[in-house]
N, C-alpha and C. Protein backbone atom coordinates (compact mmCIF):
# COMPACT_ATOMS: atom_id res chain seq x y z
N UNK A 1 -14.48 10.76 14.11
CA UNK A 1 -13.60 10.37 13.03
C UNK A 1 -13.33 8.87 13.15
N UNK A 2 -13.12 8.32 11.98
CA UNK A 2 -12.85 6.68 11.77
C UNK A 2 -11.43 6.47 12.33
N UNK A 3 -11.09 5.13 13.03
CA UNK A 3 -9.94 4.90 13.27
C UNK A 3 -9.10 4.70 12.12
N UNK A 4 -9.59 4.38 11.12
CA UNK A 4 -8.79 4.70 9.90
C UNK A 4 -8.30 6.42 9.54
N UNK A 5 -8.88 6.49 9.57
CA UNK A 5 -8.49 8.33 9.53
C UNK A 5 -7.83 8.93 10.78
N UNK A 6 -8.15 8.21 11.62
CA UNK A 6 -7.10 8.71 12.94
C UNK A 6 -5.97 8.41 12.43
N UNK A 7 -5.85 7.29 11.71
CA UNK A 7 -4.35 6.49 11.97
C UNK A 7 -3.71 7.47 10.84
N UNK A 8 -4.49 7.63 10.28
CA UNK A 8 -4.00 8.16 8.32
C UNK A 8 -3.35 9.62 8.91
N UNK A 9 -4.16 10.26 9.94
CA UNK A 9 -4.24 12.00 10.53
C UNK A 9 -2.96 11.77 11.15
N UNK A 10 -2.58 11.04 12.00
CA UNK A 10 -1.87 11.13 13.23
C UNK A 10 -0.43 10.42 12.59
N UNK A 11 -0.46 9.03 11.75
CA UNK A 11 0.51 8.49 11.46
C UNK A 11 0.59 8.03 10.68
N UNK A 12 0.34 8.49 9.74
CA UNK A 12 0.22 7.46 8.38
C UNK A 12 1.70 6.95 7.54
N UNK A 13 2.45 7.03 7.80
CA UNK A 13 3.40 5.97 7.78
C UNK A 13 3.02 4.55 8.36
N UNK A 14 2.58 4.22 10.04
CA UNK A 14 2.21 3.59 10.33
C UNK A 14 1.26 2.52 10.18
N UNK A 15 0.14 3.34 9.23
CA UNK A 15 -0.67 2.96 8.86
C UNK A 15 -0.39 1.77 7.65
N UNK A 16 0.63 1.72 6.57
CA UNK A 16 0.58 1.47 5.75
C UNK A 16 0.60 -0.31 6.30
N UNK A 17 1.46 -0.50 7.58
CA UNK A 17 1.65 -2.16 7.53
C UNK A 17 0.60 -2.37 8.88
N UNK A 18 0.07 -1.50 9.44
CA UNK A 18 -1.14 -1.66 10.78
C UNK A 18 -2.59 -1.99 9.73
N UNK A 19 -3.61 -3.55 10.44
CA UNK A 19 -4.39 -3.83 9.85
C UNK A 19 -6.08 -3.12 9.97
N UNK A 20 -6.14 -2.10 9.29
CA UNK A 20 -7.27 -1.39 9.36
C UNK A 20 -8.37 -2.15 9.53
N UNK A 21 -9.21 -1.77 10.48
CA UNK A 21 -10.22 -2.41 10.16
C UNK A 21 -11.43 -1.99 9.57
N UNK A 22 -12.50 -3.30 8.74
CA UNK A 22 -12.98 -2.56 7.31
C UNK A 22 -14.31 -2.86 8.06
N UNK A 23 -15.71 -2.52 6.97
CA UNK A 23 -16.81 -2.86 7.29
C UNK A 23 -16.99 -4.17 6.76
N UNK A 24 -17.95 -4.57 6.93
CA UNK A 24 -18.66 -6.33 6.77
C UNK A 24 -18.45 -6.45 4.97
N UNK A 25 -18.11 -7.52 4.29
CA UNK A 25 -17.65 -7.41 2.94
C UNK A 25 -18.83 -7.29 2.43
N UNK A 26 -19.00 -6.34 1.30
CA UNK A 26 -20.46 -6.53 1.08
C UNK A 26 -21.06 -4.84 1.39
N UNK A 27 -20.75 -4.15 2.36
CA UNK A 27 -21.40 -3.15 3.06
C UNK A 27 -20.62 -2.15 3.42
N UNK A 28 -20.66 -1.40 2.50
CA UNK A 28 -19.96 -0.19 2.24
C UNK A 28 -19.82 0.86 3.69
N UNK A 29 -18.52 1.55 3.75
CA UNK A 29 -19.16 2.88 5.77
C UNK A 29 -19.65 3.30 5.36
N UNK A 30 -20.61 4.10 5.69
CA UNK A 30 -21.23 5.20 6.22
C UNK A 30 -20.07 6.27 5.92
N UNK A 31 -20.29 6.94 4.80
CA UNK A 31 -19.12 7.97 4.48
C UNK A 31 -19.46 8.95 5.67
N UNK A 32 -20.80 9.66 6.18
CA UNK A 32 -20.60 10.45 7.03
C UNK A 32 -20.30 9.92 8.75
N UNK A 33 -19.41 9.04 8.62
CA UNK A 33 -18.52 9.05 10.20
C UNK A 33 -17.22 9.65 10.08
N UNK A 34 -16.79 9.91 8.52
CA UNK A 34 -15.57 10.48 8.28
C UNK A 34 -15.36 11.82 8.00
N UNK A 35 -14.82 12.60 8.76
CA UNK A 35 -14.74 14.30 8.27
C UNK A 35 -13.61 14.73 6.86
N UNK A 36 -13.02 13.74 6.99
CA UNK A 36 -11.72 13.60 6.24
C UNK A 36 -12.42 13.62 5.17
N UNK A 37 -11.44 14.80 3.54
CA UNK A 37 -12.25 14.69 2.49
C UNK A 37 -11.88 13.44 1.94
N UNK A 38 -12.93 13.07 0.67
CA UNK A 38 -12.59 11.71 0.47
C UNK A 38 -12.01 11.60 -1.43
N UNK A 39 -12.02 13.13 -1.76
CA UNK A 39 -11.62 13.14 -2.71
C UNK A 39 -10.07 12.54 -3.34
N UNK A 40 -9.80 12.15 -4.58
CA UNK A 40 -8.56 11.75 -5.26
C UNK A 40 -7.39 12.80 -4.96
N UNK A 41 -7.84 13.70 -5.13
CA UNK A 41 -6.92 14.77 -5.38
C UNK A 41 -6.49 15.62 -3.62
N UNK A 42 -7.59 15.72 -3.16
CA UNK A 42 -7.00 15.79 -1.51
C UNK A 42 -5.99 14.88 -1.29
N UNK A 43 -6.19 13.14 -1.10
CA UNK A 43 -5.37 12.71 -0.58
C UNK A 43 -4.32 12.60 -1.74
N UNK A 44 -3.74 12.57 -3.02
CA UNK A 44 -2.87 12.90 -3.63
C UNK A 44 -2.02 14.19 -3.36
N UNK A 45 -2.87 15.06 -3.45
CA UNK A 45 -1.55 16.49 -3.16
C UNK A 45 -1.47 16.57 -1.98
N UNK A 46 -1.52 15.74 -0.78
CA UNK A 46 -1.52 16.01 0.80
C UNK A 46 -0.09 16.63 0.99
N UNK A 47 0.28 17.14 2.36
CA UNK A 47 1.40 17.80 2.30
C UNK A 47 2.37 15.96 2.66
N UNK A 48 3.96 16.32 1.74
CA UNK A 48 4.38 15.26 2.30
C UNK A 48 5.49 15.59 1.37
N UNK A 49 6.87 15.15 1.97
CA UNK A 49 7.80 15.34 0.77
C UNK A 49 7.67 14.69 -0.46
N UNK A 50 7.90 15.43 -1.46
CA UNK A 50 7.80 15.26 -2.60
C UNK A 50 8.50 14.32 -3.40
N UNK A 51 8.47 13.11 -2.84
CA UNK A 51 9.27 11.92 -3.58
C UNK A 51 8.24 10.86 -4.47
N UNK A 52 9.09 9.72 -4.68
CA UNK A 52 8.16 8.89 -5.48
C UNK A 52 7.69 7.90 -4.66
N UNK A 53 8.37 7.49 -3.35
CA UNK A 53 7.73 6.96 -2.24
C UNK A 53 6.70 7.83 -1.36
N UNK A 54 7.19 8.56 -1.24
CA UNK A 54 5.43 9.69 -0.98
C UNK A 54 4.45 9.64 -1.97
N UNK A 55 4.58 9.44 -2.73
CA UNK A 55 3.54 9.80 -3.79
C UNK A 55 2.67 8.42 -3.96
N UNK A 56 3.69 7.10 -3.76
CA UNK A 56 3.11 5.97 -3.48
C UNK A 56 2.38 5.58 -2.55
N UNK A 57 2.83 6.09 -1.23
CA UNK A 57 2.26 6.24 0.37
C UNK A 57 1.02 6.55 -0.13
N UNK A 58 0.87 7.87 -0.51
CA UNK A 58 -0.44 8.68 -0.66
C UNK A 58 -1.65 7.72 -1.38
N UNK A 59 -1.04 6.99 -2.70
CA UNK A 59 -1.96 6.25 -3.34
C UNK A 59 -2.31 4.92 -2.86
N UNK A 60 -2.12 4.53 -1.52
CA UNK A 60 -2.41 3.34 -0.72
C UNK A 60 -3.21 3.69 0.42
N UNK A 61 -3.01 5.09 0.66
CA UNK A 61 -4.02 5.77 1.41
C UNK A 61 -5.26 5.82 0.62
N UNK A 62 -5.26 6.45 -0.09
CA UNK A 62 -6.30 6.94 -1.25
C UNK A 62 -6.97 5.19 -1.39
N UNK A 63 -6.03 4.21 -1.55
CA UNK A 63 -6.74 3.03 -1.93
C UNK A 63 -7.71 2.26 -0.85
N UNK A 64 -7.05 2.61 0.72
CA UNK A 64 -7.83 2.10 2.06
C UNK A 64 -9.14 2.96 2.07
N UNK A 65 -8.58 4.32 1.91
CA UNK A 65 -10.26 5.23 1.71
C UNK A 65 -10.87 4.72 1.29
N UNK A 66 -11.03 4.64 -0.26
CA UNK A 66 -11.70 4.07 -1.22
C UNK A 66 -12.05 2.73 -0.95
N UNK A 67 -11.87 2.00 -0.13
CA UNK A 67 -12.38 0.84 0.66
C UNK A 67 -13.31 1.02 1.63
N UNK A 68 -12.97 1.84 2.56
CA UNK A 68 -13.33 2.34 3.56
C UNK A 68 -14.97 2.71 3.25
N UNK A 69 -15.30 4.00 2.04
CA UNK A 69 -16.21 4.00 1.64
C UNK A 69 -17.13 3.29 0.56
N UNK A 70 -16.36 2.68 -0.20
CA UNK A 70 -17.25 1.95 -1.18
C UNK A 70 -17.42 0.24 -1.06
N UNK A 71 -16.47 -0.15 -0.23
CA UNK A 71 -16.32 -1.53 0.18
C UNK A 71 -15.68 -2.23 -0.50
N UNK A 72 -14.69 -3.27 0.24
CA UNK A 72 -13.50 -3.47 -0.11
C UNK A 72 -14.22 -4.91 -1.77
N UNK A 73 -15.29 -4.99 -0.80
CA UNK A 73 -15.93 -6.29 -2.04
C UNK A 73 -15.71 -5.60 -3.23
N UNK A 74 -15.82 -4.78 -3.79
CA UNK A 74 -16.22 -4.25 -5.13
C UNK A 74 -14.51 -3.99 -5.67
N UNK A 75 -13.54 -3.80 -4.84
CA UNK A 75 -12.36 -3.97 -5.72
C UNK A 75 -11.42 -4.75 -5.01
N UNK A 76 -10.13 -5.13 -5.68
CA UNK A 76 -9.11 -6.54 -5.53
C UNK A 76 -8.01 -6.21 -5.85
N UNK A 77 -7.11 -5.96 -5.49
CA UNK A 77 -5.62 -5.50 -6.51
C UNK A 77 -4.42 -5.96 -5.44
N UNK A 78 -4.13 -7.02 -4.77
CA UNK A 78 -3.03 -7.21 -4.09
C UNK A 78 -1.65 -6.90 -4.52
N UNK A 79 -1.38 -7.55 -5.90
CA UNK A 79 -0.50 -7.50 -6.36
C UNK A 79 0.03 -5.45 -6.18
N UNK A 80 -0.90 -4.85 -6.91
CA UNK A 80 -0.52 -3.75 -7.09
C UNK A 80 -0.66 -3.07 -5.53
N UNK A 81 -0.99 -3.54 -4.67
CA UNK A 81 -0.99 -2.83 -3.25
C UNK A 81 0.41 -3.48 -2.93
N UNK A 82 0.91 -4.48 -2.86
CA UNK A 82 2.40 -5.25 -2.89
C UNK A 82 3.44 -4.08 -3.36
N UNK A 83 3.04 -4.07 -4.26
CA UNK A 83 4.29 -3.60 -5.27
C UNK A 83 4.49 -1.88 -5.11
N UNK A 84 2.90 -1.31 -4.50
CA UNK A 84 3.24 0.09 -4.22
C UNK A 84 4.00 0.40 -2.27
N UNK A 85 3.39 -0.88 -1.99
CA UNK A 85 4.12 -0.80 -0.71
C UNK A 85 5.71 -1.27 -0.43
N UNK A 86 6.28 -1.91 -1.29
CA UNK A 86 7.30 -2.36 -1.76
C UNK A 86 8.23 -1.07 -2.11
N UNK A 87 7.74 -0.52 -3.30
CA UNK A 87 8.43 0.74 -3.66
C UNK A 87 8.24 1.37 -2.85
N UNK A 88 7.34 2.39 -2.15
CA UNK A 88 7.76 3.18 -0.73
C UNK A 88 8.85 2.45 0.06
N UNK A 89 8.63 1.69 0.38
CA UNK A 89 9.66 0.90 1.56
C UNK A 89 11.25 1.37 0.90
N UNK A 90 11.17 0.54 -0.08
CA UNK A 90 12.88 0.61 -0.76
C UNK A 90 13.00 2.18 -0.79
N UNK A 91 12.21 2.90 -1.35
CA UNK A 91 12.66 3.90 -1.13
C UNK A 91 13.36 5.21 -0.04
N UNK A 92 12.90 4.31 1.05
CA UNK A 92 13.01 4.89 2.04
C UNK A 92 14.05 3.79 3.15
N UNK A 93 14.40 2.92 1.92
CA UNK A 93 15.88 2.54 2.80
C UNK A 93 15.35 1.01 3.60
N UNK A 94 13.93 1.15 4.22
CA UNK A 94 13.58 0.12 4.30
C UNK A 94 13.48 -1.29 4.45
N UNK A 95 13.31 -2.48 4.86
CA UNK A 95 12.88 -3.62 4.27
C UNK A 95 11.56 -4.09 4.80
N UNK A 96 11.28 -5.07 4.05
CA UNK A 96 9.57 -5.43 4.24
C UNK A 96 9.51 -6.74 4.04
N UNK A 97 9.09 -7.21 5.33
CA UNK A 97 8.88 -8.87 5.73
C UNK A 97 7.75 -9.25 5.29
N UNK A 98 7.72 -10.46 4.99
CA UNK A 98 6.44 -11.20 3.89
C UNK A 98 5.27 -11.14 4.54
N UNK A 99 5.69 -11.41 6.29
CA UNK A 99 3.79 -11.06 7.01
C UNK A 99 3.59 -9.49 6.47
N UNK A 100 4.32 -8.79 6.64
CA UNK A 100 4.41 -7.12 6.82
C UNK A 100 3.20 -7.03 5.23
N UNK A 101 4.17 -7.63 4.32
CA UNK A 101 3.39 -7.57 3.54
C UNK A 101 2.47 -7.93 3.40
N UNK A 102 1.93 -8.89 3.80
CA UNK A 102 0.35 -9.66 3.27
C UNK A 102 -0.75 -8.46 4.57
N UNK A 103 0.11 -7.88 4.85
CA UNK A 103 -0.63 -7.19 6.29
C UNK A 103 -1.05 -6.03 4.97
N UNK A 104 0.26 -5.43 4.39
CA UNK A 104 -0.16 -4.41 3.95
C UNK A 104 -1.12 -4.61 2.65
N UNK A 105 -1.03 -5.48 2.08
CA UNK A 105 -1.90 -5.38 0.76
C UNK A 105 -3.66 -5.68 1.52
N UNK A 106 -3.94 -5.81 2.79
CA UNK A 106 -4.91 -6.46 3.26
C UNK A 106 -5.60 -7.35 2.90
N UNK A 107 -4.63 -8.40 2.83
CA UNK A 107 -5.43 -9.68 2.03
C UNK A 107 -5.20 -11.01 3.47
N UNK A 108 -6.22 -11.61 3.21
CA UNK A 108 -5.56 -13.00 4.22
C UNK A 108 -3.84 -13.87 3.93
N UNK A 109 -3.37 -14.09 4.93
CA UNK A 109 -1.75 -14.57 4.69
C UNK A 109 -1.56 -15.39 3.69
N UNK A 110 -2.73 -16.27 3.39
CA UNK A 110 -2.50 -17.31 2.42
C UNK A 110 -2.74 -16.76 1.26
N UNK A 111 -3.53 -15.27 0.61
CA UNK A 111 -3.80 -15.21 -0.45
C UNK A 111 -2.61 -14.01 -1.24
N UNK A 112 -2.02 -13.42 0.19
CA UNK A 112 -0.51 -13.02 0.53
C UNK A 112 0.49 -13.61 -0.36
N UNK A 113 0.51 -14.50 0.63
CA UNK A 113 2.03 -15.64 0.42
C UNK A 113 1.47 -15.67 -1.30
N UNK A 114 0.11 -16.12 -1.76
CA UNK A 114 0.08 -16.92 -3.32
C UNK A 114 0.67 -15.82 -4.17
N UNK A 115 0.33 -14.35 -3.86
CA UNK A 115 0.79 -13.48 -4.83
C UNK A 115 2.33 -12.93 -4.67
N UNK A 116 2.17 -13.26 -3.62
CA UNK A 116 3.86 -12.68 -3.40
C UNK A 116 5.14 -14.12 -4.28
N UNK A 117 4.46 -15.48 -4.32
CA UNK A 117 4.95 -16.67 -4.87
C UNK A 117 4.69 -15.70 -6.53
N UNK A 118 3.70 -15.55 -7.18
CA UNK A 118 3.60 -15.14 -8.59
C UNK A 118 4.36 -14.35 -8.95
N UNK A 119 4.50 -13.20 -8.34
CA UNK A 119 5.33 -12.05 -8.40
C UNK A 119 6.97 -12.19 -8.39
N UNK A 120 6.91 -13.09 -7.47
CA UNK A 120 8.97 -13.91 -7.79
C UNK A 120 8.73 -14.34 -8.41
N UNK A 121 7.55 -15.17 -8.94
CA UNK A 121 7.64 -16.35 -10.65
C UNK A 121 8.14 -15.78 -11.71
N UNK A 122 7.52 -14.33 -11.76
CA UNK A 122 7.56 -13.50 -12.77
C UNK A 122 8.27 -12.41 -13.26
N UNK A 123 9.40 -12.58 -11.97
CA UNK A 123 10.75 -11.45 -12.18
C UNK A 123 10.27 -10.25 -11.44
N UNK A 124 9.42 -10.55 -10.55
CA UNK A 124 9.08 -8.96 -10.47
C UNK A 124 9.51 -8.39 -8.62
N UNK A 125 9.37 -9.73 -7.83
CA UNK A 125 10.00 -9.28 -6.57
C UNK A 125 11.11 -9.93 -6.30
N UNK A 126 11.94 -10.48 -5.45
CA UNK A 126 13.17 -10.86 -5.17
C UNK A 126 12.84 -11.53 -3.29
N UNK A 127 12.88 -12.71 -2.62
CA UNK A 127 12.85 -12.77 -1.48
C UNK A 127 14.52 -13.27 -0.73
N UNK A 128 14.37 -12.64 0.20
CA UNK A 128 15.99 -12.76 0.56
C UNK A 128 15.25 -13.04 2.42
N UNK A 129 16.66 -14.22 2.49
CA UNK A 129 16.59 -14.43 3.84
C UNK A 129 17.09 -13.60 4.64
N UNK A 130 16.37 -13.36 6.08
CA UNK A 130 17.19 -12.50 6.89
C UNK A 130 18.11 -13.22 7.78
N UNK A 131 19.34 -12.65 7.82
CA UNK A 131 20.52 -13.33 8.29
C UNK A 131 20.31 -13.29 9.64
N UNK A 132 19.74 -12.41 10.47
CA UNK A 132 19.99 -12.42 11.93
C UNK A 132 18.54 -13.75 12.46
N UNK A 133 17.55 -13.23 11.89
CA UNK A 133 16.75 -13.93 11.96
C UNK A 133 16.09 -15.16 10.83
N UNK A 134 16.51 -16.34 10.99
CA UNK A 134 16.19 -17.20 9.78
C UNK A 134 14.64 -17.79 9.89
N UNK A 135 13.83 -17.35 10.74
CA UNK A 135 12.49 -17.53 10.57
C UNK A 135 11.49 -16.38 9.62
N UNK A 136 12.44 -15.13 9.44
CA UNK A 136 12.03 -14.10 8.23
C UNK A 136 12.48 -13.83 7.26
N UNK A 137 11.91 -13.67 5.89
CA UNK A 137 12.10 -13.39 4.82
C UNK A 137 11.64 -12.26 4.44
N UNK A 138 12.64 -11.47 3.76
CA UNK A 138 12.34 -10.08 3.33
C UNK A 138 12.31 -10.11 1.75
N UNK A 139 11.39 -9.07 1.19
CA UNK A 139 10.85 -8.86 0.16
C UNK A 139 11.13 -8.07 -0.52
N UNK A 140 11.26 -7.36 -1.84
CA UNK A 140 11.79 -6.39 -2.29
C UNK A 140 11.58 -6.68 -3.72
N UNK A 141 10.87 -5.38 -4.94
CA UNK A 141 10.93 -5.58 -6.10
C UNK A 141 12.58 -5.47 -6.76
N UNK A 142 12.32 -6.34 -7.94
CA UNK A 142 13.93 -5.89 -8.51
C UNK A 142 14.03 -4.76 -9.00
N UNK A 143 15.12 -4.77 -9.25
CA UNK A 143 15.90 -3.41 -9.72
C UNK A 143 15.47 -2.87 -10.70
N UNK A 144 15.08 -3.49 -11.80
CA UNK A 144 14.39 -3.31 -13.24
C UNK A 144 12.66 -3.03 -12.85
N UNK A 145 11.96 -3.67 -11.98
CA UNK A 145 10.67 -2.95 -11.32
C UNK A 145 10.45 -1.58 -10.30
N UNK A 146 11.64 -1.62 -9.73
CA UNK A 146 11.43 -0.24 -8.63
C UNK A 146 11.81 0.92 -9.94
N UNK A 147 12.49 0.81 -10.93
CA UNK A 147 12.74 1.60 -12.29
C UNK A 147 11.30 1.89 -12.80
N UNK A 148 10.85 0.53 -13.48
CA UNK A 148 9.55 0.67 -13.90
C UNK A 148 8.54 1.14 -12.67
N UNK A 149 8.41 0.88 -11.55
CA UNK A 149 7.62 1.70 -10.94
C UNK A 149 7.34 3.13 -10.67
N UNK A 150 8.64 3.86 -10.45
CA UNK A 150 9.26 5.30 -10.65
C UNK A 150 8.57 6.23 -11.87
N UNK A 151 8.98 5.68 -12.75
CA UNK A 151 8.58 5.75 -14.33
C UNK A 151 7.05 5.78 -13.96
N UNK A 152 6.09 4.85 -13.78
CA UNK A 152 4.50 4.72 -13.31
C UNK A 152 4.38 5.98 -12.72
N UNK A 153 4.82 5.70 -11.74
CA UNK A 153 4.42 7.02 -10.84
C UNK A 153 4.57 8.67 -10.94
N UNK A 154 5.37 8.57 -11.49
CA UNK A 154 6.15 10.06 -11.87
C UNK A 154 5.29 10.03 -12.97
N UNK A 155 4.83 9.59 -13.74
CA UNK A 155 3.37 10.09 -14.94
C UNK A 155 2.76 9.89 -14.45
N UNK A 156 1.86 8.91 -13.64
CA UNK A 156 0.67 9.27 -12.54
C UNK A 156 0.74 10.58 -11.61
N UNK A 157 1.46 11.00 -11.11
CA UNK A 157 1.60 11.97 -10.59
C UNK A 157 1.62 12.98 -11.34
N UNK A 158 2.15 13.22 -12.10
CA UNK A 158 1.76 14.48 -13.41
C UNK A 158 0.45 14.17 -13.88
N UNK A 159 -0.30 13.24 -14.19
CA UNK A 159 -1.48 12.89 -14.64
C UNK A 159 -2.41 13.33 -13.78
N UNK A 160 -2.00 13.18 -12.68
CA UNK A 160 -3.35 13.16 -11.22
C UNK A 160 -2.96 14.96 -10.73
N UNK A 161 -2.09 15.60 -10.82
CA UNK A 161 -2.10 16.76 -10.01
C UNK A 161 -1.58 17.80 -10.67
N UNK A 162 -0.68 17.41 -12.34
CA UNK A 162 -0.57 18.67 -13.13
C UNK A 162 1.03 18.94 -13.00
């Protein structure tokens, strides 16, 4: 089994801000090193409480798979890996530091930091200093996006599993 799928099997909470490692850009795995199914709908209905931060978890899993086997070259979506890792977090009480993040969308720090800069341009995240520590900044969509995200998901989730 892939250390990605270990991590996904064993801890996948963990997984979401730990930096997987991918194949060469360009060069898709070898789907058969993975036993794990690789279907949409496996990792969507996985067992997990039934929230809208679970349901988000699941579709960031589903999105590393889908890297995993087809290669990360062929798709790009930081922003929306941001913003689904964002909403799990808040939902779960959470906060999420700007490395944390550029960790989780798996992008390099600098291409991180640029989208996470667009995304406050545009009303859509909020960065707040941390008081104990003033060398970190924590991240968080606004109030009017973790709404609109909910809304996303809760019809994706009826869309994807019925």
């Amino acid at each position: 089994m892939t250390r990605t799928a270990t991590c996904l099997a064993s801890a996948p909470e963990d997984c979401l801000t730990a930096r997987v490692p991918r194949p060469e850009v360009g060069y898709p795995a070898d789907p058969r090193r993975d036993e794990r199914p690789s279907s949409l709908t496996s990792v969507v209905a996985a067992p997990m409480a039934d929230r809208d931060g679970g349901f988000a978890k699941r579709l960031i899993r589903w999105r590393r798979k889908r890297d995993e086997l087809l290669g990360e070259a062929l798709f790009g979506d930081p922003a929306w890996d941001m913003m689904l890792d964002l909403f799990a977090a808040q939902e779960e009480g959470k906060q999420v530091s700007v490395s944390s993040l550029c960790i989780a969308a798996a992008v390099p720090a600098t291409t991180g930091l640029r989208w996470i800069n667009i995304l406050v341009d545009r009303g859509i995240l909020l960065k707040k200093d941390d008081e104990r520590d003033r060398r970190r900044i924590w991240v968080e969509l606004t109030p009017d996006y973790v709404q609109r995200m909910r809304t996303l998901l809760r019809a994706g989730r009826q869309e994807l599993i019925g």
